[in-house]
Protein backbone atom coordinates (compact mmCIF):
# COMPACT_ATOMS: atom_id res chain seq x y z
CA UNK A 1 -17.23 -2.10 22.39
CA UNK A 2 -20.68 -1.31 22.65
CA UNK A 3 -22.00 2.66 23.54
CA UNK A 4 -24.92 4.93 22.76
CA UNK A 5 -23.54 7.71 20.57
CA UNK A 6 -24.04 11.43 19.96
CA UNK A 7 -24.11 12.25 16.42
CA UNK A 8 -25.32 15.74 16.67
CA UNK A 9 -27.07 18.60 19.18
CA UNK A 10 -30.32 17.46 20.34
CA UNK A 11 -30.45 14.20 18.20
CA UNK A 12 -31.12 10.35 19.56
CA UNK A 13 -28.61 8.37 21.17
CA UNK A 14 -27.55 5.33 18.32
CA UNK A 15 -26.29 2.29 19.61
CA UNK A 16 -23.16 1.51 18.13
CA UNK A 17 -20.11 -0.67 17.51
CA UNK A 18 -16.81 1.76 18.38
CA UNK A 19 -13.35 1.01 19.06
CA UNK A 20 -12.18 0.38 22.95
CA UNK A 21 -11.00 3.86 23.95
CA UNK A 22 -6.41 4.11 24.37
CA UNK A 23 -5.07 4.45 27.33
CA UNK A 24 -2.34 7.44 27.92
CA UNK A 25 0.21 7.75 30.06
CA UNK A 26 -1.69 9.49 32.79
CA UNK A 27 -5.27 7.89 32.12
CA UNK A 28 -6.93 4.83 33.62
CA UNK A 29 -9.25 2.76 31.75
CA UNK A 30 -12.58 1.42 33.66
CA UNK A 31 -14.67 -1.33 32.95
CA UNK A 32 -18.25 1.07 33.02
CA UNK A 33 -20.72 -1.25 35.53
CA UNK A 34 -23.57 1.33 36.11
CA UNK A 35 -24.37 5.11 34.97
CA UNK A 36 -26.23 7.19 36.83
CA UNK A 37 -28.74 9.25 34.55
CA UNK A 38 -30.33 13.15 35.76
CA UNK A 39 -31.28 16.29 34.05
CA UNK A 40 -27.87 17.69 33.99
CA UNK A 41 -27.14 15.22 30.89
CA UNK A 42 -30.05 15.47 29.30
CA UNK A 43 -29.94 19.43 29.05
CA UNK A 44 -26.40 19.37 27.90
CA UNK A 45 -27.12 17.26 25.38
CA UNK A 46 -29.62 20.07 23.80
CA UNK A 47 -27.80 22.75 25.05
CA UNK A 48 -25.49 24.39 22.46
CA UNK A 49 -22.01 24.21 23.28
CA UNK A 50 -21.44 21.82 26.25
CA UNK A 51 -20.68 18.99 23.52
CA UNK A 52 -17.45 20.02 22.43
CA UNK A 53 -17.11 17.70 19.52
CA UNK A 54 -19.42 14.76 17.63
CA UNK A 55 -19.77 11.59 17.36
CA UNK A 56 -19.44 11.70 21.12
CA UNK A 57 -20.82 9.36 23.86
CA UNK A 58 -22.59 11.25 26.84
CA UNK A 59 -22.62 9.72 30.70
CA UNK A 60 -20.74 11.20 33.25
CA UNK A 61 -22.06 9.32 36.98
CA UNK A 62 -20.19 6.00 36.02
CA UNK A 63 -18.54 3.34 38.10
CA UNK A 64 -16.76 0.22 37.40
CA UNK A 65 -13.50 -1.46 37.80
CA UNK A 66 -9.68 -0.38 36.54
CA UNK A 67 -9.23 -2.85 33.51
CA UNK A 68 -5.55 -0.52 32.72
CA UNK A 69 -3.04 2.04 33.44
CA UNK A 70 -1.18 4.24 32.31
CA UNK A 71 2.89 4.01 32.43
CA UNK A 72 2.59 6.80 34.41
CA UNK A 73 0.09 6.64 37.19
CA UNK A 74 0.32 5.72 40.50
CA UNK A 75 -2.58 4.89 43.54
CA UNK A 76 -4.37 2.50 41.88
CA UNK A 77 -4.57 -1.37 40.87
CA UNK A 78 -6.35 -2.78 38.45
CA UNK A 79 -9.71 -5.09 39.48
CA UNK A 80 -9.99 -1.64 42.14
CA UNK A 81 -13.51 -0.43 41.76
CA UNK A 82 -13.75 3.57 41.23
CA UNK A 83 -16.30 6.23 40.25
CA UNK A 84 -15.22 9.51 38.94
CA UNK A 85 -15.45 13.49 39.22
CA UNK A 86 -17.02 15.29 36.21
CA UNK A 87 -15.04 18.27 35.24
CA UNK A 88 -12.24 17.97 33.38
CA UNK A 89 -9.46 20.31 35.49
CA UNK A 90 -5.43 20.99 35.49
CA UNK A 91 -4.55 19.99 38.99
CA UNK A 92 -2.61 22.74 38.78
CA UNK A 93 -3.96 25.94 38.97
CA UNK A 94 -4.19 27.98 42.52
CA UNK A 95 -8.30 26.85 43.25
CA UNK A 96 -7.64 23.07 42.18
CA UNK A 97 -4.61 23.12 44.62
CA UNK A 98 -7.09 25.07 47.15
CA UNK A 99 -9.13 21.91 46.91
CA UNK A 100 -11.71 23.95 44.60
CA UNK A 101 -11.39 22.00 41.22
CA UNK A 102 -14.59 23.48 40.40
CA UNK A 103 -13.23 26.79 39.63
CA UNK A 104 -10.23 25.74 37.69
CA UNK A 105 -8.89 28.31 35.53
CA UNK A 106 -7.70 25.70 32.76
CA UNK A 107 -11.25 23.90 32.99
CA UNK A 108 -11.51 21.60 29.81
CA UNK A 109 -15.16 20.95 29.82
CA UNK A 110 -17.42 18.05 31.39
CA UNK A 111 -17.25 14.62 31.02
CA UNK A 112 -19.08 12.95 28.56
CA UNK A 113 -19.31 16.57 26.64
CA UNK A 114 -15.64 17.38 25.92
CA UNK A 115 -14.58 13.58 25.99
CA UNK A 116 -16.20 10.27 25.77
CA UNK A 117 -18.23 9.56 28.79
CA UNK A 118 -19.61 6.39 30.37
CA UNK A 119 -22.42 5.12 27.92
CA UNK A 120 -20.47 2.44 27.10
CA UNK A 121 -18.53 -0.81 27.90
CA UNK A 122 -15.28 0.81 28.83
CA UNK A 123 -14.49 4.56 29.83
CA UNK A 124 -11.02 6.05 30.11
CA UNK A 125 -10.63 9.21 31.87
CA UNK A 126 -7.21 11.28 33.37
CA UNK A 127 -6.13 9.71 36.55
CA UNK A 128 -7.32 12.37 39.21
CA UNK A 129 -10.48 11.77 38.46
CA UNK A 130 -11.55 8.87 39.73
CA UNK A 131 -12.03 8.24 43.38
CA UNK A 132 -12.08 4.49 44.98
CA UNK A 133 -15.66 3.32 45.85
CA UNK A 134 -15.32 1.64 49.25
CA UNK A 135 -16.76 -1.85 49.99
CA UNK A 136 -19.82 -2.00 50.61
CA UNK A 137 -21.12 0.40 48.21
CA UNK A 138 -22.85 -1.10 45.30
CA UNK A 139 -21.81 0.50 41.43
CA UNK A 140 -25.13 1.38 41.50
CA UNK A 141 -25.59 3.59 44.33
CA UNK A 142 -21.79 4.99 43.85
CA UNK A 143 -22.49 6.17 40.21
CA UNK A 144 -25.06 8.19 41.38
CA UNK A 145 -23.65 9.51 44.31
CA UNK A 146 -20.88 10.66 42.34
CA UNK A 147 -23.33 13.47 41.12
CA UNK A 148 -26.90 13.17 42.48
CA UNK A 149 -26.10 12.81 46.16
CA UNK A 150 -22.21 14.60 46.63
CA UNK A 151 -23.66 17.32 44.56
CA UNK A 152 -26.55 17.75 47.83
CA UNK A 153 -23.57 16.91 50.32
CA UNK A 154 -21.83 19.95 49.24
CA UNK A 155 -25.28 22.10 49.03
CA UNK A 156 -25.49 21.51 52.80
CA UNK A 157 -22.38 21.34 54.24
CA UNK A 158 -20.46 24.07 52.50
CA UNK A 159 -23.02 26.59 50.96
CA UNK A 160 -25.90 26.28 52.89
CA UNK A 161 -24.18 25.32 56.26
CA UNK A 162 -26.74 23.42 57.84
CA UNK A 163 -26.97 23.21 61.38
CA UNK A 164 -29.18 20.75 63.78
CA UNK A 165 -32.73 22.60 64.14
CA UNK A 166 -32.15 24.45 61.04
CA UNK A 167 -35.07 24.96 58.98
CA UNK A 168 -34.26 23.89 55.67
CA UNK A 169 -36.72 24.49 52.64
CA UNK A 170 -36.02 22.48 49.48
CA UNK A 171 -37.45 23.16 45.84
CA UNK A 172 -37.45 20.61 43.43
CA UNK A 173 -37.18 17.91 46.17
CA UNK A 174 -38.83 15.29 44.55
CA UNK A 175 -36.44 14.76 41.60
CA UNK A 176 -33.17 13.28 41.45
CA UNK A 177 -30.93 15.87 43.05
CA UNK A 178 -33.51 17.06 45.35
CA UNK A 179 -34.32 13.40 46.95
CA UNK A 180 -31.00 13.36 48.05
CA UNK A 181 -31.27 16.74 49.67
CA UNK A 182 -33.61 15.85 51.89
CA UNK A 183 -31.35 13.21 52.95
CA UNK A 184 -28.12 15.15 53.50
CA UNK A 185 -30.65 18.23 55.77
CA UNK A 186 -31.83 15.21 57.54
CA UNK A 187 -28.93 13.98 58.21
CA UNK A 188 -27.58 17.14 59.44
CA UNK A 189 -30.43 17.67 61.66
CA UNK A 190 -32.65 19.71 59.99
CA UNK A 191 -36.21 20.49 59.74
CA UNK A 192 -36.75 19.58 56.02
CA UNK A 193 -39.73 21.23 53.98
CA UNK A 194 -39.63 20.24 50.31
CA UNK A 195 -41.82 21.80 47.42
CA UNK A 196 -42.88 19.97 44.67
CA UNK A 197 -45.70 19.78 41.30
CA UNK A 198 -47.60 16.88 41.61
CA UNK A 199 -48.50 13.62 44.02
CA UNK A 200 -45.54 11.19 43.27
CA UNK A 201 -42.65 14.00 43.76
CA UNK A 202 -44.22 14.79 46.94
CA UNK A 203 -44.50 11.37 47.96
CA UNK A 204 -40.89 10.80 46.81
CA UNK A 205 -39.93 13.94 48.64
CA UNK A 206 -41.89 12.35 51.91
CA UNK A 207 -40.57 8.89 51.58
CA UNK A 208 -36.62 10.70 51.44
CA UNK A 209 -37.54 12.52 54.78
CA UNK A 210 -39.13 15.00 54.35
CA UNK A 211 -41.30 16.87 57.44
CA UNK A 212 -43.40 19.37 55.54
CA UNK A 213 -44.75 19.19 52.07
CA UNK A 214 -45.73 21.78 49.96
CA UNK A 215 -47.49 21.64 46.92
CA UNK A 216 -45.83 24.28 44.93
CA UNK A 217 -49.21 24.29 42.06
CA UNK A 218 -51.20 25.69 45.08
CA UNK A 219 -49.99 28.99 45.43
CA UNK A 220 -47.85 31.27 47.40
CA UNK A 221 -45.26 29.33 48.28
CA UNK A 222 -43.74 31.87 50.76
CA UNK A 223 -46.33 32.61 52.51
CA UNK A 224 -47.02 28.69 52.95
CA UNK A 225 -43.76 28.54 54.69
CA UNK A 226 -43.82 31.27 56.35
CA UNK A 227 -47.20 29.71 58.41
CA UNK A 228 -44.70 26.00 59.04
CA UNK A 229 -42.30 28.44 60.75
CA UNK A 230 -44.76 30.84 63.00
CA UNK A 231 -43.40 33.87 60.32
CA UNK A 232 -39.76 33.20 61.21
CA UNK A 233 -38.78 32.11 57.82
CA UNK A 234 -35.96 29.14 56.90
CA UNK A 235 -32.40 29.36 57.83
CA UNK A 236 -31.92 27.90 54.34
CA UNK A 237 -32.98 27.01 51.10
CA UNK A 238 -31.38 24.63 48.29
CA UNK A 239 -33.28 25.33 44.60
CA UNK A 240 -32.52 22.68 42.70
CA UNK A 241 -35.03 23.85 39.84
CA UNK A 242 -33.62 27.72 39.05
CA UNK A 243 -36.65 29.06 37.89
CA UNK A 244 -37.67 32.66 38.18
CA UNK A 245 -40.61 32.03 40.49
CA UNK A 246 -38.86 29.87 42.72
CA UNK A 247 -35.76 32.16 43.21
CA UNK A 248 -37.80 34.74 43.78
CA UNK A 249 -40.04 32.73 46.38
CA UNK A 250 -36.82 31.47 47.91
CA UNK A 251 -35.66 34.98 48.64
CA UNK A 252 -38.98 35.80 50.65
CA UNK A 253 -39.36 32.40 52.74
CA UNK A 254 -35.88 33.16 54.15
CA UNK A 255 -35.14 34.37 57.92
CA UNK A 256 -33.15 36.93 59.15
CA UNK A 257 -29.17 35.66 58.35
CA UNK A 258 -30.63 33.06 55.64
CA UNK A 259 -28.90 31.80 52.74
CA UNK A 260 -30.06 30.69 49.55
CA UNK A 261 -27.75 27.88 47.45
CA UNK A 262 -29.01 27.67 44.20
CA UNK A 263 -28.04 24.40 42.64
CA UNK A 264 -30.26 24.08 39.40
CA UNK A 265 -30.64 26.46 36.49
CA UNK A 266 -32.51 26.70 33.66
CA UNK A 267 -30.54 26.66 30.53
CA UNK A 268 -32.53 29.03 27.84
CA UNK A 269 -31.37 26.84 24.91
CA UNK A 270 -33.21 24.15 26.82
CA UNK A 271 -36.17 26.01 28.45
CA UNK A 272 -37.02 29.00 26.36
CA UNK A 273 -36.62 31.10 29.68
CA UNK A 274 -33.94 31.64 31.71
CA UNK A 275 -32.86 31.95 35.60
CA UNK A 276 -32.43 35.52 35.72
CA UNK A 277 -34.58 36.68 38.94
CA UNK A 278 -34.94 40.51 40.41
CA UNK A 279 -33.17 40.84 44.11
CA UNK A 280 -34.39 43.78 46.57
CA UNK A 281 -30.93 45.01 47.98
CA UNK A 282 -32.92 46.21 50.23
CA UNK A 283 -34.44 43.43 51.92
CA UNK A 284 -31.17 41.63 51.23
CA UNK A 285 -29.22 43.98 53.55
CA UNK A 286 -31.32 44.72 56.06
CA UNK A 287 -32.68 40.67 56.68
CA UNK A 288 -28.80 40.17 55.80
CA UNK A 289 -29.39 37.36 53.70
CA UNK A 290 -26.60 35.52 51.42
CA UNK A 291 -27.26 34.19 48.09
CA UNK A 292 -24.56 31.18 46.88
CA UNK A 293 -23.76 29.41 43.78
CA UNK A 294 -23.42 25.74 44.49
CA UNK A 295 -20.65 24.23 41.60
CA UNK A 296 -20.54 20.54 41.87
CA UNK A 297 -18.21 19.34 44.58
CA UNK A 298 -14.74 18.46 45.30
CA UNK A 299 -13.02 15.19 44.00
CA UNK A 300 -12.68 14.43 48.43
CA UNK A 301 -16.77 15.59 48.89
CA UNK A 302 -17.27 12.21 46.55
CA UNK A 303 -15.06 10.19 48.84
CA UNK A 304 -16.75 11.61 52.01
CA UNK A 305 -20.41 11.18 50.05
CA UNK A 306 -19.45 7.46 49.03
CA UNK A 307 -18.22 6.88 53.25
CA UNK A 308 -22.07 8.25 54.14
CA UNK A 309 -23.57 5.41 51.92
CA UNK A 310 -20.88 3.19 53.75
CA UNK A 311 -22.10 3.59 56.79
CA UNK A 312 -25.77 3.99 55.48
CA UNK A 313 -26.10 7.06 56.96
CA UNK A 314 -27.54 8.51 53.46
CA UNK A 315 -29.03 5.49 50.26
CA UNK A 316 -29.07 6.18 46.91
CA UNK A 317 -32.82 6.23 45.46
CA UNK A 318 -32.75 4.93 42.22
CA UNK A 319 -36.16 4.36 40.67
CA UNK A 320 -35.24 2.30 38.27
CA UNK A 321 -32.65 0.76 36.49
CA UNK A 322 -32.43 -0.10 32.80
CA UNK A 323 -29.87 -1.28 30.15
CA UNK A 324 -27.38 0.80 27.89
CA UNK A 325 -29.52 0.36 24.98
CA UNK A 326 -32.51 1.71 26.60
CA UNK A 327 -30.51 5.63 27.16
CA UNK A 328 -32.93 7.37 25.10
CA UNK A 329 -35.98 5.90 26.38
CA UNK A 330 -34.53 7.09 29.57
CA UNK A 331 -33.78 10.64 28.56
CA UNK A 332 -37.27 10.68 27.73
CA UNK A 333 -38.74 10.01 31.11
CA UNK A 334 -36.56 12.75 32.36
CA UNK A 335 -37.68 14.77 29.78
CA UNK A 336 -41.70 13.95 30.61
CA UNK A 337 -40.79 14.78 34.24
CA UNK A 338 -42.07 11.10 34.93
CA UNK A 339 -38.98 9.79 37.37
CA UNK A 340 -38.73 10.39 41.16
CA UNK A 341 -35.22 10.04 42.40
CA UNK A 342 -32.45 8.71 40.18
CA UNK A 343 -32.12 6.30 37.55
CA UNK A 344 -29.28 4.33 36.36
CA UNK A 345 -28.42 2.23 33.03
CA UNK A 346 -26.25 -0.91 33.66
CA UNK A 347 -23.92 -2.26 31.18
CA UNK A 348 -23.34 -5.99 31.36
């Protein structure tokens, strides 16, 4: 089959000839359709120790259809069309029976980093994690959902618990996360304010739904929010970026009871800083403000994220979409900061 390949930390994807991927007893083996492609890969690609062995091939937002079974599972028929979850968990342990696979205390690593991901003609991945993509839902749009837009679901729903009314203030919400942030607020009735650097993330930002822009180049972006909410402050806000400065300006454009989700970090292999960011315990007590970790989602927040695009409550916005052989030109973009919303690679 034909996949881009990782031969070492922070080198170039090589297209390459490689043998179909086997087929255990409690796998499935897909027929890859579309990949969904963000920052997440691309910084664990340079990032020392996500890639647990080389060659490997990266892509973890995939979809396609069940080409084989294993002897042993059960649910699912082949020609079914699926996308999949991307950590690699026991099913076993007391938070992946709690529903919260993202804490798994046997966690194996991330797809596409500690096994073969979707860059590629065929993926095969354990059983649990896939989840059925309902009709309706193009491979496109559910490859990136899998990630880019159940990733935001759970930001609002369960960290941030976003109300109707709720001011909501997102930063980074021009990129490919972010986008779909604005979506999920929206569609929980918020009042959305997104921060961005530069004209065509704050259009893309506008075009998702956003209310209020702010440019985030133009100063004090507290205080800036602080005048769109008559000095109340936001109920919430989702950083998608992890920075220093935007941590820290999260923390101050919050209202009494807010809560800060922080969904993006900044890896210091990758970035040369990091997202360390000083907290007044203070302020934090007496406004009684919560700050969350956001961890991916749950294998049924995909399923409820994929029903949303059903029922076209939420849409997948995917810039642009380009072939397998074109991965690195991709990673590129993302690197340049050039893409607003998603992309996606298609493998015919």
């Amino acid at each position: 089959m034909r996949a881009m390949v990782l031969h070492g930390l922070g080198r170039p994807l090589v297209l390459e000839d490689v043998a179909d991927p086997r087929v255990g007893p409690n796998e499935v083996k897909i027929r890859v359709r579309a990949i969904g492609v963000g920052l997440t890969v691309v910084h664990m690609l340079a990032n020392p120790g996500q890639v647990t062995a080389y060659p490997r091939i990266p892509g973890h937002e995939v979809a396609g259809e069940i080409v084989e079974l294993g002897s042993e599972v059960r649910g699912f028929t082949v020609g079914q069309r699926v996308t999949n979850h991307f950590y690699l968990t026991c099913g076993q342990c007391r938070f992946c029976r709690a529903g919260r696979e993202t804490l798994c205390t046997a966690f194996r690593g991330y797809v596409g980093m500690a096994c073969d991901g979707g860059y590629a003609e065929y993926m095969t991945l354990p059983a649990r994690n896939f989840v059925p993509i309902p009709d309706g839902v193009s491979d496109v749009d559910a490859a990136v959902a899998a990630d880019a837009i159940a990733t935001p679901f759970h930001a609002c729903t369960k960290e941030a618990q976003v109300q109707p009314g709720d001011n909501v203030l997102v930063f980074g919400a021009g990129g490919g996360v972010g986008v779909h942030v604005v979506q999920v607020a929206k569609a929980a009735g918020a009042r959305v304010i997104a921060v961005e650097i530069g004209e065509s993330k704050l259009s893309g930002a506008q075009a998702a739904g956003a209310d209020e822009l702010i440019d985030g180049a133009r100063g004090d972006v507290a205080k800036q929010v602080l005048a769109l909410t008559d000095g109340r402050g936001v109920e919430a806000v989702i950083d998608v970026v992890g920075a220093k400065e935007t941590l820290e300006a999260s923390v101050l454009a919050l209202a009494a009871g807010g809560r800060l989700v922080i969904v993006g970090v900044r890896p210091a292999a990758v970035f040369g800083d990091s997202s360390k960011f000083t907290l007044d315990a203070t302020m934090i007590v007496r406004k009684g403000i919560e700050v969350r970790g956001s961890r991916y989602v749950t294998a049924t927040e995909i399923a409820q994220t994929l029903e949303l695009l059903r029922q076209k409550r939420v849409r997948a916005i995917v810039e642009q979409t380009f072939a397998l052989e074109q991965a690195e030109h991709v990673h590129q973009l993302i690197r340049e900061n050039r893409v607003v919303g998603r992309v996606a690679l298609r493998v015919d």
